[in-house]
Protein backbone atom coordinates (compact mmCIF):
# COMPACT_ATOMS: atom_id res chain seq x y z
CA UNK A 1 4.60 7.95 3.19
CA UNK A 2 7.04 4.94 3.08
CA UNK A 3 6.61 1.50 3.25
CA UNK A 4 9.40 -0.96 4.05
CA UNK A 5 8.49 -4.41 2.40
CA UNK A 6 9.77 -7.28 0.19
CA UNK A 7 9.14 -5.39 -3.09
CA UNK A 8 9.23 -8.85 -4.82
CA UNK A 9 6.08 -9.50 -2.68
CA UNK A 10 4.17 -7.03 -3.67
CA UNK A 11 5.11 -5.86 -6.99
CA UNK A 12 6.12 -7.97 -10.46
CA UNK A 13 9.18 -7.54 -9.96
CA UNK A 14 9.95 -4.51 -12.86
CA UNK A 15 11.05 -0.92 -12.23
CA UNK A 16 8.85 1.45 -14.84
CA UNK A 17 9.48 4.67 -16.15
CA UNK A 18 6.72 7.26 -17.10
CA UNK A 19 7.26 6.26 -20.78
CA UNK A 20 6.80 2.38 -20.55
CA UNK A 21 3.84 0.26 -20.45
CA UNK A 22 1.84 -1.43 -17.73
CA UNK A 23 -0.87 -3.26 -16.89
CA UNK A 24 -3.21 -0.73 -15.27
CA UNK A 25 -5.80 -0.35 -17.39
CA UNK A 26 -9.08 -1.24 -15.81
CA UNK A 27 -12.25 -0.05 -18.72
CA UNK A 28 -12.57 3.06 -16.04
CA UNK A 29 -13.16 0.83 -13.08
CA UNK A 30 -16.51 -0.01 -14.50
CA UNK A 31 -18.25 1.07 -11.04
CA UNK A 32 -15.76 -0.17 -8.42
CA UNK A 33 -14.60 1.84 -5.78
CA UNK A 34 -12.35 0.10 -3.71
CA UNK A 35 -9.64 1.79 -4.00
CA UNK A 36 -11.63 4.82 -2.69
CA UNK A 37 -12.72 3.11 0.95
CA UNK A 38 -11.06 1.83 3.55
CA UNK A 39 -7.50 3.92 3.07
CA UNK A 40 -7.32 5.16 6.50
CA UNK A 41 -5.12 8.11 6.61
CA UNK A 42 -2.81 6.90 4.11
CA UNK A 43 -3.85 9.64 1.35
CA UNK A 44 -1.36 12.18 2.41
CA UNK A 45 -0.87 14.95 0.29
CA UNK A 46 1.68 17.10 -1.20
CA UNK A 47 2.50 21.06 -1.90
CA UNK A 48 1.10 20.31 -5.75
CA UNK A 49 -2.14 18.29 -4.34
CA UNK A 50 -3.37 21.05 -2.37
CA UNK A 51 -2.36 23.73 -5.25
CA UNK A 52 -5.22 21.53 -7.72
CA UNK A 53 -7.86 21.07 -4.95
CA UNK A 54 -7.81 25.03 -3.56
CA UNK A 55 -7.45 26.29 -6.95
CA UNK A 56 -10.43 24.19 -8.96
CA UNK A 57 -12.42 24.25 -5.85
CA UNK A 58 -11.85 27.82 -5.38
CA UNK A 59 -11.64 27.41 -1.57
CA UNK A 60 -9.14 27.83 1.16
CA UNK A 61 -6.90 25.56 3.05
CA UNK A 62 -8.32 25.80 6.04
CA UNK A 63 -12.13 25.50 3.86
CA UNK A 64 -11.11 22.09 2.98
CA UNK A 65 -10.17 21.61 6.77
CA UNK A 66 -13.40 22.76 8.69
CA UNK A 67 -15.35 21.08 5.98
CA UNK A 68 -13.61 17.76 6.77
CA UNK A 69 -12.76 16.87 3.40
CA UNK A 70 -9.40 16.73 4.90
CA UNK A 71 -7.50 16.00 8.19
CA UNK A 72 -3.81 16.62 9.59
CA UNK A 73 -2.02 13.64 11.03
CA UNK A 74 1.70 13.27 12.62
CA UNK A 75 4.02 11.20 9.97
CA UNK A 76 7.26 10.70 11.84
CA UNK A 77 7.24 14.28 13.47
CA UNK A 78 5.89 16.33 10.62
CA UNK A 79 2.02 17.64 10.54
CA UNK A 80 0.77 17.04 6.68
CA UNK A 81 -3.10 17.02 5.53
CA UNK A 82 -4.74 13.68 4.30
CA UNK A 83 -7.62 13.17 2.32
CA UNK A 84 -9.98 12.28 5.12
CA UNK A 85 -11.88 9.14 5.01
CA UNK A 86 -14.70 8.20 6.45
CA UNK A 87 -15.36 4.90 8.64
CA UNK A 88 -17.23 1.76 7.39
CA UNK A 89 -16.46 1.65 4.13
CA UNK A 90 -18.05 5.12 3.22
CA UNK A 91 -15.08 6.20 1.60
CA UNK A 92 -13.10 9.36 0.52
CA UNK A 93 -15.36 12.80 1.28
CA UNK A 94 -15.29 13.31 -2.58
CA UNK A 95 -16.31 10.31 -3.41
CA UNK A 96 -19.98 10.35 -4.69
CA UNK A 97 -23.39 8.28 -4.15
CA UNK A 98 -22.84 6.37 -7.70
CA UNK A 99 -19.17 5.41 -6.51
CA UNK A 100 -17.49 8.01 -8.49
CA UNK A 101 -14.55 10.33 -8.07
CA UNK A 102 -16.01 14.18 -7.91
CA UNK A 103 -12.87 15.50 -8.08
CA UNK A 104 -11.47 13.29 -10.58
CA UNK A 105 -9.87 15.16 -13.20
CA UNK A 106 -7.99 17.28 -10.12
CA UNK A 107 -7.20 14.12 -7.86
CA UNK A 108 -4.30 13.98 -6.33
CA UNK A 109 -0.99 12.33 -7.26
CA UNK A 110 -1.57 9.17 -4.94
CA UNK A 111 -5.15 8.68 -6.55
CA UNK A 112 -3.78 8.92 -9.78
CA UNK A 113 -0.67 6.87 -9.49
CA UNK A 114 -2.83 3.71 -8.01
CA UNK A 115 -2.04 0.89 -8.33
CA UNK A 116 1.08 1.79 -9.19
CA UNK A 117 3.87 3.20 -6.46
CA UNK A 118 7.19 4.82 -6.19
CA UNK A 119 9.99 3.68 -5.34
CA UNK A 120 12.64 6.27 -4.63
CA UNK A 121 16.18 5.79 -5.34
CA UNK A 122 19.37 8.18 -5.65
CA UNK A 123 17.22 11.80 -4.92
CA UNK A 124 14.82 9.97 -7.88
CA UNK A 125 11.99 7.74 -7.91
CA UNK A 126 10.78 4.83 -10.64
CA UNK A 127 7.68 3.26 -11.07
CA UNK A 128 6.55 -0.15 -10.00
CA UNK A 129 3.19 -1.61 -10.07
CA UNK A 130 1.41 -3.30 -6.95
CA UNK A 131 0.29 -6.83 -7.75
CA UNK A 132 -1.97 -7.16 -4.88
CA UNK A 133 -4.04 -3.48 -4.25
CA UNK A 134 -6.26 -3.51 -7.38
CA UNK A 135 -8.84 -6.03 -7.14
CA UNK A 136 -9.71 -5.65 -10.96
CA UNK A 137 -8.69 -8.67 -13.34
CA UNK A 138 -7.50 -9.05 -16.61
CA UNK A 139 -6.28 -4.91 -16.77
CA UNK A 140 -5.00 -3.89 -20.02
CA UNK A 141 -1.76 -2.52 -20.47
CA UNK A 142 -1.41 1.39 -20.55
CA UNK A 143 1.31 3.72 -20.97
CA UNK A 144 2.05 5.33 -17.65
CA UNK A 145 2.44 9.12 -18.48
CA UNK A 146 -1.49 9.06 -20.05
CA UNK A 147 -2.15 6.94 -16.78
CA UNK A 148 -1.01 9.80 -14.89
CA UNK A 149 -2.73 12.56 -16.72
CA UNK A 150 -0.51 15.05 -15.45
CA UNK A 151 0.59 17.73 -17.47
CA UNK A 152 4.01 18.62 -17.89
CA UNK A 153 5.05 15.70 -16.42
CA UNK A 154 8.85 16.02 -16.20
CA UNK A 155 8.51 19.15 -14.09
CA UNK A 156 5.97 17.02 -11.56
CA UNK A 157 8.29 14.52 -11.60
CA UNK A 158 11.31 16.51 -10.41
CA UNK A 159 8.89 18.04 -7.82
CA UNK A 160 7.24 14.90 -6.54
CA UNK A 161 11.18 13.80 -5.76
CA UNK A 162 12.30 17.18 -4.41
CA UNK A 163 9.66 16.90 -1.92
CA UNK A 164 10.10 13.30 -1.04
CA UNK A 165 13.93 14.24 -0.10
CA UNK A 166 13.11 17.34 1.55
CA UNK A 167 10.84 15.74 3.86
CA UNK A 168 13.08 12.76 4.65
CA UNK A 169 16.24 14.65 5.31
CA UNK A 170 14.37 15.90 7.70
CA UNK A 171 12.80 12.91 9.59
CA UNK A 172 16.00 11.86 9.86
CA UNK A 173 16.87 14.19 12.78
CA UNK A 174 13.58 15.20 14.31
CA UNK A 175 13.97 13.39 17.20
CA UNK A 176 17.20 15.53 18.11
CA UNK A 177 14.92 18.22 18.12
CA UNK A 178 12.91 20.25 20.91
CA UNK A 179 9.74 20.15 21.37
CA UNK A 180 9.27 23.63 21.23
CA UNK A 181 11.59 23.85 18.17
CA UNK A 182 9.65 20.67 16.37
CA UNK A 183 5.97 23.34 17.11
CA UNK A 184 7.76 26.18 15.45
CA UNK A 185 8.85 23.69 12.31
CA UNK A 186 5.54 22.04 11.85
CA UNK A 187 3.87 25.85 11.98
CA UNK A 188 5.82 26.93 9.67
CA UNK A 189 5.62 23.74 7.02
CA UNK A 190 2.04 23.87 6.99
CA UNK A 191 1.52 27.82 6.46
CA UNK A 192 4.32 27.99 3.97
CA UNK A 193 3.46 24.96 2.09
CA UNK A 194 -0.20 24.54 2.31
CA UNK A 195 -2.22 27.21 3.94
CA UNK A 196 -0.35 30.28 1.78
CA UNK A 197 -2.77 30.61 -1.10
CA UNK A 198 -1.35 30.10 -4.02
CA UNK A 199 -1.69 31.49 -7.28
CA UNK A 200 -3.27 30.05 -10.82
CA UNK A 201 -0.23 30.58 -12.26
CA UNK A 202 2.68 28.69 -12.19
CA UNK A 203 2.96 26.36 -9.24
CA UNK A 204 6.47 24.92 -9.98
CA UNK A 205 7.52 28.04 -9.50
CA UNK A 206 5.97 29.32 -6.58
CA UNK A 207 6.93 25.56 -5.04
CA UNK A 208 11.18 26.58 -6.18
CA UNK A 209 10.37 29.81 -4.30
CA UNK A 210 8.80 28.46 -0.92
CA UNK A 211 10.79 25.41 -1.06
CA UNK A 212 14.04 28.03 -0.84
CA UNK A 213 12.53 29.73 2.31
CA UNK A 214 11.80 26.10 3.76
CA UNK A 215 15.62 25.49 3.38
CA UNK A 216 16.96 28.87 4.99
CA UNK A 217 14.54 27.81 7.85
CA UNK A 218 15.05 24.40 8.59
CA UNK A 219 18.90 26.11 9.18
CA UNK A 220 17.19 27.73 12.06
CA UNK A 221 16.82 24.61 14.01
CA UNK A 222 20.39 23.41 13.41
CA UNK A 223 19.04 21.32 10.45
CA UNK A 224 21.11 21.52 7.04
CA UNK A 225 18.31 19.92 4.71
């Protein structure tokens, strides 16, 4: 989720917003798939992520679970789903014979934002891009928002950081927790936020609306997020 490093050694140094230009264009990878191998478990996905692969899939959670395109992991006491990836270079589970993305134009966020990352700041986030990750030369520069190819990107935004927060409030005090209490918490993220179907329509929405339950309930366990 967070990485704690010298961002002068890993990025060029600039903070980007979704309107400026970067260097990230790469003529559509032009057959490379590195990015797509070898990521261990660190494709962890979000409320919005699982909301695109249930809903263009047309499958369940717990589908995308048994069929092993995903996995759940522990991140600093919380249970969340990663894209699952498969040993020896194979790569991602969507990832086809030919090297491309099946699931491309419903990837999620971290896939799309590559090579860039986020760096959050003041309950925000900017941009910056990773100097080292991308093993493509001479990339073109793009503007970030078509990078992204998200739509309505302001409200993703705003989401993406409301999240972020949410979830690091409450790593803050896990520890302090029970065990017992930490179960109950972790049931209840990943039923509430990822195994509840949700619906075609508006996601932001449905995210304000299970996002105010997730507060009332975190209360439970002496835990003012």
């Amino acid at each position: 989720m967070e990485r704690h490093v010298d961002m002068k050694e890993i990025s060029d140094g600039r903070k980007y917003r979704s309107s400026d230009m970067a260097k990230l264009g790469c003529n559509d990878c032009e057959g490379c798939s590195e990015c797509c191998r070898n990521t261990g478990t660190s494709i962890v996905l979000d409320p919005w992520d699982i909301y695109m692969l249930t809903t263009h899939l047309e499958c369940s959670f717990e589908s995308l679970l048994q069929q092993q395109y995903l996995e759940l992991n522990v991140i600093e006491g919380m249970i969340l789903p990663n894209i699952k990836v498969e040993d020896h270079g194979a790569g991602c589970h969507f990832l086809k014979e030919n090297g491309r993305c099946g699931i491309h134009a419903f990837r999620p966020g971290f896939c799309r934002l590559f090579p860039l990352g986020r760096l959050y700041e003041e309950q925000s986030f900017t941009y910056f891009l990773q100097t080292q990750e991308c093993k493509k030369e001479r990339r073109t520069k793009v503007k970030i928002s078509k990078w992204l190819d998200i739509p309505d990107l302001a409200r993703y935004e705003r989401f993406v950081a409301e999240w972020h927060y949410f979830l690091k409030n409450f790593q803050k005090n896990y520890r302090n927790m029970s065990d017992e209490a930490l179960r109950k918490w972790n049931l209840f993220l990943l039923q509430t936020f990822f195994a509840k179907p949700y619906e075609k329509e508006d996601f932001y929405q449905q995210f304000a609306e299970r996002m105010e339950t997730g507060r009332k309930e975190i209360r439970k366990y002496g835990r003012l997020v």
